[in-house]
C-alpha atoms as a PDB file:
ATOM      1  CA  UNK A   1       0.000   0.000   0.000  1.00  0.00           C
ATOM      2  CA  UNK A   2       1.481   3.714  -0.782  1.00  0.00           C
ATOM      3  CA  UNK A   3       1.109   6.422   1.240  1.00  0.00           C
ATOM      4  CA  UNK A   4       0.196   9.624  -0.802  1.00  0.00           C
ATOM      5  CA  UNK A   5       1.247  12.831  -0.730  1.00  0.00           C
ATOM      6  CA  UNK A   6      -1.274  14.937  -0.769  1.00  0.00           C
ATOM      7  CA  UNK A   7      -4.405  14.280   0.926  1.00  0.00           C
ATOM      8  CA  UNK A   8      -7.806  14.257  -0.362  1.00  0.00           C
ATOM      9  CA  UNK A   9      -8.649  17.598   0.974  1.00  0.00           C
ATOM     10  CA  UNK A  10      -5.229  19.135  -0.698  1.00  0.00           C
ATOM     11  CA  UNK A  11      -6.213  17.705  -3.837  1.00  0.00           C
ATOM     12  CA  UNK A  12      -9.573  18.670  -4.053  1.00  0.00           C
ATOM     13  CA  UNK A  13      -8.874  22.159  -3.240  1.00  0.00           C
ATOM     14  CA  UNK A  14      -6.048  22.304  -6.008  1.00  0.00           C
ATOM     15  CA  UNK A  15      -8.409  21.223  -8.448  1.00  0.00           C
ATOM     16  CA  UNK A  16     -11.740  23.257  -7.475  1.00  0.00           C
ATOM     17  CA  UNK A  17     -12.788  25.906 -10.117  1.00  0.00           C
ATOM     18  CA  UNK A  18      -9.544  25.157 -12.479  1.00  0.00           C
ATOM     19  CA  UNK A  19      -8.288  23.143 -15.269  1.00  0.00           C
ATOM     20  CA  UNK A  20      -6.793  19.150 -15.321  1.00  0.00           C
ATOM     21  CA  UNK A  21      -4.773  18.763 -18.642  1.00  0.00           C
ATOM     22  CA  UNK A  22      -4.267  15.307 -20.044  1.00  0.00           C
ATOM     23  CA  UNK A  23      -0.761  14.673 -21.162  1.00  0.00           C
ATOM     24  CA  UNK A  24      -1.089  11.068 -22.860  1.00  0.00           C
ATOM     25  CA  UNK A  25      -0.022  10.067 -25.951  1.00  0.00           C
ATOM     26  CA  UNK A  26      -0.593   6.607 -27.429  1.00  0.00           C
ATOM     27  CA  UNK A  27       2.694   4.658 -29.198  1.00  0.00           C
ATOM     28  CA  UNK A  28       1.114   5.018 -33.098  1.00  0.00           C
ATOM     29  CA  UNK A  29       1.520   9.020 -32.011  1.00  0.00           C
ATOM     30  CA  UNK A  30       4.279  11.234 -32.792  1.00  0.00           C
ATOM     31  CA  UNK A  31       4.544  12.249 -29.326  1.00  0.00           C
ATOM     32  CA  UNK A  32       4.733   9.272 -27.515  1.00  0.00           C
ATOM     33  CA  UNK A  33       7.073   8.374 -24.659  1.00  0.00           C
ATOM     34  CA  UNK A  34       7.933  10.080 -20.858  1.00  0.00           C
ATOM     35  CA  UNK A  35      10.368  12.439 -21.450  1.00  0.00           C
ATOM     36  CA  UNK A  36       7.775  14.282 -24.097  1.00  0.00           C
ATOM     37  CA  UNK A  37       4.992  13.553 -21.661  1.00  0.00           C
ATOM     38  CA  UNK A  38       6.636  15.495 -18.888  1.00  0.00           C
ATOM     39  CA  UNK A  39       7.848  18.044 -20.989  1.00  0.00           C
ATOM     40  CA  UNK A  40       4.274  18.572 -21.917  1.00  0.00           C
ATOM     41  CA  UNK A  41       3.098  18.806 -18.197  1.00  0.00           C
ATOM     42  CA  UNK A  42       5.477  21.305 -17.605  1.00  0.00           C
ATOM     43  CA  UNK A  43       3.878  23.245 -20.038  1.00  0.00           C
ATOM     44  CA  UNK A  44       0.784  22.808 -19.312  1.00  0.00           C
ATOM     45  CA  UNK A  45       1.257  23.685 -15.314  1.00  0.00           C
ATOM     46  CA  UNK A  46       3.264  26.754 -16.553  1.00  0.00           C
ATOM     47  CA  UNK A  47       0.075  27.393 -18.424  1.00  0.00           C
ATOM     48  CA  UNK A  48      -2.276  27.214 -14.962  1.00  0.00           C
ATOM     49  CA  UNK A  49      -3.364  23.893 -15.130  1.00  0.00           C
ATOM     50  CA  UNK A  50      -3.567  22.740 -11.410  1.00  0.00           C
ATOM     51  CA  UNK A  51      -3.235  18.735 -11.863  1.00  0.00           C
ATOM     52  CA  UNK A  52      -2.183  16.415 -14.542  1.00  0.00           C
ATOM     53  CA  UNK A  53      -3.989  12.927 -15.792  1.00  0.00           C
ATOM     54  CA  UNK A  54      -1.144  10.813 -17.513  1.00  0.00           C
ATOM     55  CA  UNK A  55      -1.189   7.175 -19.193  1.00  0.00           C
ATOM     56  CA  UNK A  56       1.302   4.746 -18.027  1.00  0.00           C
ATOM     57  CA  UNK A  57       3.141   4.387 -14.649  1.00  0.00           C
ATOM     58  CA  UNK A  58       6.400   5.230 -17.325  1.00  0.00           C
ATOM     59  CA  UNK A  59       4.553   8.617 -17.944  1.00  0.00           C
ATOM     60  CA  UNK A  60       3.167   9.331 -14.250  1.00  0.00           C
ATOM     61  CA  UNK A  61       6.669   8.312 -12.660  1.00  0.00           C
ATOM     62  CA  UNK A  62       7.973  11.155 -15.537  1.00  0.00           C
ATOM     63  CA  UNK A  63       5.548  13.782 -14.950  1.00  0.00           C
ATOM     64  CA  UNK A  64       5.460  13.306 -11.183  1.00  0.00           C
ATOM     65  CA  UNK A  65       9.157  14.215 -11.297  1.00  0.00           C
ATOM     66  CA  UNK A  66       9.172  17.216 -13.492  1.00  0.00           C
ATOM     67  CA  UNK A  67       5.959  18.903 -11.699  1.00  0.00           C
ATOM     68  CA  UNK A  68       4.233  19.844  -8.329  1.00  0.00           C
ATOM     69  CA  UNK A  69       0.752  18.851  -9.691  1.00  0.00           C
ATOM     70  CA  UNK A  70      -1.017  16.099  -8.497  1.00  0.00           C
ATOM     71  CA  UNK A  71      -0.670  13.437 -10.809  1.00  0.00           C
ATOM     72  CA  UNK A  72      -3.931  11.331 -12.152  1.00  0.00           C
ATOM     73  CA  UNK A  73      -2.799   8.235 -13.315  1.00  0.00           C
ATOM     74  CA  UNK A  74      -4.707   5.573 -15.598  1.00  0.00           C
ATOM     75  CA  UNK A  75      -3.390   2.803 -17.748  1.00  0.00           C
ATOM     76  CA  UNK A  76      -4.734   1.504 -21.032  1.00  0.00           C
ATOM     77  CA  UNK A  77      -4.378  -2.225 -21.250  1.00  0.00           C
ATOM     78  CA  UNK A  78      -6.557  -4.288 -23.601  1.00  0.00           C
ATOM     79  CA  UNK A  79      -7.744  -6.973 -21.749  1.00  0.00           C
ATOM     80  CA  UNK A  80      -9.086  -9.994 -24.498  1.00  0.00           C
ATOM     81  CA  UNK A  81     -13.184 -10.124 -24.356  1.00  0.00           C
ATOM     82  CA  UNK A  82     -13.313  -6.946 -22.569  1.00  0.00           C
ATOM     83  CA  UNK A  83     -14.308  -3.431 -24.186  1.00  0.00           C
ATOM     84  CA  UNK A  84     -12.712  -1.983 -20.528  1.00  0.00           C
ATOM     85  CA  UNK A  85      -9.161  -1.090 -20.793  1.00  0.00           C
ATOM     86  CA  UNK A  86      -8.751   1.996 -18.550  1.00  0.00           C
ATOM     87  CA  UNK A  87      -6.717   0.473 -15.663  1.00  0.00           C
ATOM     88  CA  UNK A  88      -8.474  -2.718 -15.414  1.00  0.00           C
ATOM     89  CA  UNK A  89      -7.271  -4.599 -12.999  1.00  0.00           C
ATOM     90  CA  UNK A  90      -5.809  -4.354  -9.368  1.00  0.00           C
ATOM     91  CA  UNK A  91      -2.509  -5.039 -10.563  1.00  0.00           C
ATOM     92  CA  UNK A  92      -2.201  -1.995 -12.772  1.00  0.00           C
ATOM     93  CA  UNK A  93      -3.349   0.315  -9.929  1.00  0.00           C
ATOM     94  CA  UNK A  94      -0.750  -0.783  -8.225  1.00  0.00           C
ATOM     95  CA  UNK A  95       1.922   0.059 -10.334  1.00  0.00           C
ATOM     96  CA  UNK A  96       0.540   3.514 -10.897  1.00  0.00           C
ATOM     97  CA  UNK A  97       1.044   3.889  -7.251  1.00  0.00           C
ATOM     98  CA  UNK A  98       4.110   2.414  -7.007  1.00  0.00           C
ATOM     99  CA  UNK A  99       5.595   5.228 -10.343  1.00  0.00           C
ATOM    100  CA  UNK A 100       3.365   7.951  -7.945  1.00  0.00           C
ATOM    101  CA  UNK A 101       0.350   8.685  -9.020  1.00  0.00           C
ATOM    102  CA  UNK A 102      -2.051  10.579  -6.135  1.00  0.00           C
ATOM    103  CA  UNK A 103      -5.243   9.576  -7.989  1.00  0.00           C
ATOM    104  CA  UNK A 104      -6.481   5.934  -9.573  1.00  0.00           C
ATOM    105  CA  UNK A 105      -8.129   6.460 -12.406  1.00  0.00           C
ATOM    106  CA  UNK A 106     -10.394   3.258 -13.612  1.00  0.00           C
ATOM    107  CA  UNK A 107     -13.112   2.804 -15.980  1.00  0.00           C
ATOM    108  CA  UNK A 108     -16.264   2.710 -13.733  1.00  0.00           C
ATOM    109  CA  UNK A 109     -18.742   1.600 -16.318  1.00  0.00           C
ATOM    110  CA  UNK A 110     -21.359  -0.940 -16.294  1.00  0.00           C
ATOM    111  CA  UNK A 111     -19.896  -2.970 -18.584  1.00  0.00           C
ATOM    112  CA  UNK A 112     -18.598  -6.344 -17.948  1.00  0.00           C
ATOM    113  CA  UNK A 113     -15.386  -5.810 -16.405  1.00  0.00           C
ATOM    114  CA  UNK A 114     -12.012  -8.472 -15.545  1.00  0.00           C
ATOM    115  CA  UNK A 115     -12.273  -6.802 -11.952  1.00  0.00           C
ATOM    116  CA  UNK A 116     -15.240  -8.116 -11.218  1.00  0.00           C
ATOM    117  CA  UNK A 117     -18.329  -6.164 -10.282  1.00  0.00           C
ATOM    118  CA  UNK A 118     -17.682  -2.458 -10.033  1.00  0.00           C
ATOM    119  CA  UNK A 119     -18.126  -1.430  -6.557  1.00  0.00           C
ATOM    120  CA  UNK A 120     -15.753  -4.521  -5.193  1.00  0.00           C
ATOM    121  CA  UNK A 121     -13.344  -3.218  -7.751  1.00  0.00           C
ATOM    122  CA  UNK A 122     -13.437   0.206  -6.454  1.00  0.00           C
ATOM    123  CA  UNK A 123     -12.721  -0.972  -3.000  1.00  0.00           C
ATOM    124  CA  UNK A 124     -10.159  -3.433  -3.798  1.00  0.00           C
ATOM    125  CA  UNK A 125      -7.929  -0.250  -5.569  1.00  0.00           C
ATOM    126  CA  UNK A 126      -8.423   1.667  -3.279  1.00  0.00           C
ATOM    127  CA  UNK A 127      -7.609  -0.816  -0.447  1.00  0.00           C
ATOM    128  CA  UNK A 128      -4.751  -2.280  -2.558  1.00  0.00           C
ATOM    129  CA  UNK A 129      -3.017   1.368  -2.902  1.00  0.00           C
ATOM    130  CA  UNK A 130      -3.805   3.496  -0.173  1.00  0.00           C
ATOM    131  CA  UNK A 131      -4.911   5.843  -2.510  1.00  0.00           C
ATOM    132  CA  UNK A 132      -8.397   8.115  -3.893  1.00  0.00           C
ATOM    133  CA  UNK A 133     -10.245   7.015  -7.347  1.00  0.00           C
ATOM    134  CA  UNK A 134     -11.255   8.676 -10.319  1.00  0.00           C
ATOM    135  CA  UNK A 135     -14.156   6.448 -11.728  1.00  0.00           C
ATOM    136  CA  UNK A 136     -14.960   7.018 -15.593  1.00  0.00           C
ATOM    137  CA  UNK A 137     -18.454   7.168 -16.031  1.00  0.00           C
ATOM    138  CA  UNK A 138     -21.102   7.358 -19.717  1.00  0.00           C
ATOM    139  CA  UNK A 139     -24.386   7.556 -17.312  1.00  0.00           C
ATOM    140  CA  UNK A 140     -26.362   9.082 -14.525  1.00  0.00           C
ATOM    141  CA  UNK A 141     -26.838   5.831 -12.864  1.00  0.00           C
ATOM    142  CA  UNK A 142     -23.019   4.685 -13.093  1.00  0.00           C
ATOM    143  CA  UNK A 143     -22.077   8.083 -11.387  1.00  0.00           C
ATOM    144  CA  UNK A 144     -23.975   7.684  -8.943  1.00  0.00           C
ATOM    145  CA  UNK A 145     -22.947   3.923  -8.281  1.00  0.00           C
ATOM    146  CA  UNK A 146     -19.354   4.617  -8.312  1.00  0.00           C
ATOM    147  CA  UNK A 147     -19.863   7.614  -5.911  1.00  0.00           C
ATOM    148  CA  UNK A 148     -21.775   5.140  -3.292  1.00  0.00           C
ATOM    149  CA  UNK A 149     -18.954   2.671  -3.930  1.00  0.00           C
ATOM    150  CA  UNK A 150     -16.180   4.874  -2.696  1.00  0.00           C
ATOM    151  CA  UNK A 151     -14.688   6.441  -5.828  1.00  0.00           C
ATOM    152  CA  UNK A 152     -13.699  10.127  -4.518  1.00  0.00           C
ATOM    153  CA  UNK A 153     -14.011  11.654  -7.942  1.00  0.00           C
ATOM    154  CA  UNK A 154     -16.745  11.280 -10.266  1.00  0.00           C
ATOM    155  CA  UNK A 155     -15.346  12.185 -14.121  1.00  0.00           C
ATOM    156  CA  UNK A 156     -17.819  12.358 -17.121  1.00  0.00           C
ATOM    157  CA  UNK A 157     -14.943  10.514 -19.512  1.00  0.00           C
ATOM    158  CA  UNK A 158     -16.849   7.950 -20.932  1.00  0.00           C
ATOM    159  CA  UNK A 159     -19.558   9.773 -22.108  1.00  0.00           C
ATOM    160  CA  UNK A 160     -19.863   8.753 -25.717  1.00  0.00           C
ATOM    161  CA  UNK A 161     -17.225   5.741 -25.447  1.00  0.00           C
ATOM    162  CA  UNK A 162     -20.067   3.116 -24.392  1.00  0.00           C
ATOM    163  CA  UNK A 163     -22.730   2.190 -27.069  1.00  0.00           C
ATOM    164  CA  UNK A 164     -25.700   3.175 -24.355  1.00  0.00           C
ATOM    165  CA  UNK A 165     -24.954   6.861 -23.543  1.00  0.00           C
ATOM    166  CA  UNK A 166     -25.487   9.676 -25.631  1.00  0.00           C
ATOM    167  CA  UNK A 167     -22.999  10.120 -28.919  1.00  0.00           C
ATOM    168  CA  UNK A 168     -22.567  13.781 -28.848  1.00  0.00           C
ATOM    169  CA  UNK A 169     -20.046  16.243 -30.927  1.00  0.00           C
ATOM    170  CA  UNK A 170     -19.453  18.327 -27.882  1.00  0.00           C
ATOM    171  CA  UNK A 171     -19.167  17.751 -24.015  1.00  0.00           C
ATOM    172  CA  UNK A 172     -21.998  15.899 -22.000  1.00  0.00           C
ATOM    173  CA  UNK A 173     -23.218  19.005 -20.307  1.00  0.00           C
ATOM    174  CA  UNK A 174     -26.728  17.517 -19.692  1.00  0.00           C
ATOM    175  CA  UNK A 175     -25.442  14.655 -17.509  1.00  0.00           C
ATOM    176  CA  UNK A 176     -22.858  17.050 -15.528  1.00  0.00           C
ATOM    177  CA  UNK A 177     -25.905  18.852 -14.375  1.00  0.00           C
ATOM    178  CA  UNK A 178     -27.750  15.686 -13.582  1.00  0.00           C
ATOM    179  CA  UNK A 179     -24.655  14.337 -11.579  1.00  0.00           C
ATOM    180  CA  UNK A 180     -23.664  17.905 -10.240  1.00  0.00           C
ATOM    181  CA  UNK A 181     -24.762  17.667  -6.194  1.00  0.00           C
ATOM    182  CA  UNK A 182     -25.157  14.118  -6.592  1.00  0.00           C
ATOM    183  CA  UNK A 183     -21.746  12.986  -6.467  1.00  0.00           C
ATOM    184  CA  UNK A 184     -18.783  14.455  -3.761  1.00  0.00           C
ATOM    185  CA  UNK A 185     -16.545  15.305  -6.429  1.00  0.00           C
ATOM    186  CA  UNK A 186     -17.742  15.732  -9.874  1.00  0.00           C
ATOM    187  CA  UNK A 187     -15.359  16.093 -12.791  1.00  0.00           C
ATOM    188  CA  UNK A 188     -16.239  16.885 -16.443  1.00  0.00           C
ATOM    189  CA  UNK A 189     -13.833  15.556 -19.459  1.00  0.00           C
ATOM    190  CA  UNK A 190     -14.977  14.404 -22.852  1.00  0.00           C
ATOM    191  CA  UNK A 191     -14.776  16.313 -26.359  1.00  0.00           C
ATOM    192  CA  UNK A 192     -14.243  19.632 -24.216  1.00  0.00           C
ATOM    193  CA  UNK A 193     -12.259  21.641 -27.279  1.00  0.00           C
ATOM    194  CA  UNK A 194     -12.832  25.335 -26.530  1.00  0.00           C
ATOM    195  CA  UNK A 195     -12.234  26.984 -23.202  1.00  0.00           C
ATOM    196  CA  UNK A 196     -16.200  28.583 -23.660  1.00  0.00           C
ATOM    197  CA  UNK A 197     -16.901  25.002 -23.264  1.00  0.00           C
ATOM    198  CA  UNK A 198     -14.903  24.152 -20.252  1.00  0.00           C
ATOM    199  CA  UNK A 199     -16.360  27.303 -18.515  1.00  0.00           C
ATOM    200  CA  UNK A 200     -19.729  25.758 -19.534  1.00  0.00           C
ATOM    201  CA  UNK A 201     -18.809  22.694 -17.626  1.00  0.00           C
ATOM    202  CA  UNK A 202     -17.856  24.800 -14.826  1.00  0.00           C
ATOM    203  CA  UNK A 203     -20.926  26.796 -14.792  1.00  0.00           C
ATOM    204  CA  UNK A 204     -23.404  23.499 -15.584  1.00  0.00           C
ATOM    205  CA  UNK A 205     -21.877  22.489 -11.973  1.00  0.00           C
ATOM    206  CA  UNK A 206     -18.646  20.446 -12.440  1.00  0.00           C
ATOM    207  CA  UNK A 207     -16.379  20.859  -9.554  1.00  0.00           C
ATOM    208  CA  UNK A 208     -13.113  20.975 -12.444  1.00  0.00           C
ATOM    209  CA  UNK A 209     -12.411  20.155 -16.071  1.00  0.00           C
ATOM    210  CA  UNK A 210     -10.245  18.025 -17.560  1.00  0.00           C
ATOM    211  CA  UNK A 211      -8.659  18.668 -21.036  1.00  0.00           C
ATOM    212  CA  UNK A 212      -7.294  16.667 -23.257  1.00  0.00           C
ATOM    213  CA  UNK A 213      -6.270  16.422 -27.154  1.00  0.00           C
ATOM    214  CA  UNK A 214      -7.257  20.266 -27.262  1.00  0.00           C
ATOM    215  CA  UNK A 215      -4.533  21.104 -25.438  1.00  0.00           C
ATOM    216  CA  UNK A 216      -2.199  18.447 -25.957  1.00  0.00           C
ATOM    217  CA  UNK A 217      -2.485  16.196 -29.019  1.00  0.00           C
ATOM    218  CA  UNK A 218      -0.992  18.994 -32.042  1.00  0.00           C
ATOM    219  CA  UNK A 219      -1.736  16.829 -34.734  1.00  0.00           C
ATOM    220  CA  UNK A 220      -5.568  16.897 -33.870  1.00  0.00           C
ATOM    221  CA  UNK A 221      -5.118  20.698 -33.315  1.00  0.00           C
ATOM    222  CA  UNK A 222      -3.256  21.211 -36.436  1.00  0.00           C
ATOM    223  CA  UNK A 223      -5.986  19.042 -38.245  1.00  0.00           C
ATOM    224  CA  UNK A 224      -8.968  21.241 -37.332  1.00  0.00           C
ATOM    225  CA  UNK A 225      -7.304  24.342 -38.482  1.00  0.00           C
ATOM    226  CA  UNK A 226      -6.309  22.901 -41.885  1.00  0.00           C
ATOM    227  CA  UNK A 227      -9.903  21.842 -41.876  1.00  0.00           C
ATOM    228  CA  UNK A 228     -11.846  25.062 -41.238  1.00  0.00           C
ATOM    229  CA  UNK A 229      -9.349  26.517 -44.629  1.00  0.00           C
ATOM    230  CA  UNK A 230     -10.502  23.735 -47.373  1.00  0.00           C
END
């Protein structure tokens, strides 16, 4: 079990009102690896963003070391015959800890999952690393589920990623302001691209925002400009 270093109460106060940038980048991308990933935190905390969510204990270890932020850390594994591959299984929490992350963040969905059933799965992270959870929710009901299970943060992140909830162009706003009282700590992320929309996140009752390829995939950035000038 690892002992974190920032408490719940530091972290939720260094989060409140403010921004959460995602520095991940997958291997087919020209960005990948920890040294670019770290770089790109740096930048992003010199830009105001008060934590980082990062991929890989390779990339939280990296980031963890080049910032003050607390560090959100998930792991993508594909797991054969599941469609779950945000940390998905006790074993990866653990070496998120271990690299020192502050947060576990797992996919909290309904769907069947190689952790077992949700809630024990919450616990068992949480037990197994000493440390909060980030649950990735697509629903209303899943929010609220993960929130009685334990999970200290509620995020909006797989909104649109399961076949059941809504397949928007923009961010979820409707189910932030379902979730937004309902849950301790609510968190919006998902196809936020514009900072008009992360205010609107804000405003719809999110308690922070997390951001993503907007801020730090360029080739996604660069493609939406070329776009707009055909």
């Amino acid at each position: 079990m690892e002992t974190n270093r920032f408490s719940v109460e530091h972290i939720i106060d260094q989060i409140s009102g403010g921004l959460i940038v995602s520095c991940q980048a997958l291997p087919d991308e020209p960005l990948h690896g920890s040294a670019i990933m770290a770089r790109m935190a740096v930048a992003a905390q010199q830009g105001g963003a008060r934590a980082i969510r990062a991929n890989t204990p390779e990339d939280v270890a990296a980031i963890r070391d080049a910032t003050t932020l607390p560090v959100i850390g998930l792991w993508k594994v594909v797991e054969p015959g599941y469609d779950v591959y945000i940390t998905p299984r006790v074993a990866h929490a653990e070496a998120l800890a271990k690299a020192g992350a502050d947060v576990i963040a797992l996919d909290a969905t309904a769907r069947p999952h190689p952790g077992g059933d949700v809630a024990e799965y919450i616990a068992a992270v949480r037990h197994a690393t000493g440390l909060p959870v980030l649950a990735d929710i697509s629903t209303f009901d899943e929010g609220v589920a993960a929130d009685l299970a334990g999970a200290e943060f509620v995020s909006t992140t797989m909104s649109g990623y399961t076949p059941y909830s809504p397949q928007l162009d923009g961010p979820d706003l409707e189910l932030v302001r379902e979730l937004a009282g309902r849950v301790r700590v609510l968190i919006a992320e998902g196809r936020i691209a514009t900072p008009e929309q992360a205010r609107a996140a804000l405003v719809a009752g999110a308690r922070a925002v997390i951001v993503g390829g907007a801020i730090t995939r360029p080739q996604q950035i660069a493609a939406r400009f070329a776009k707009a000038l055909v």
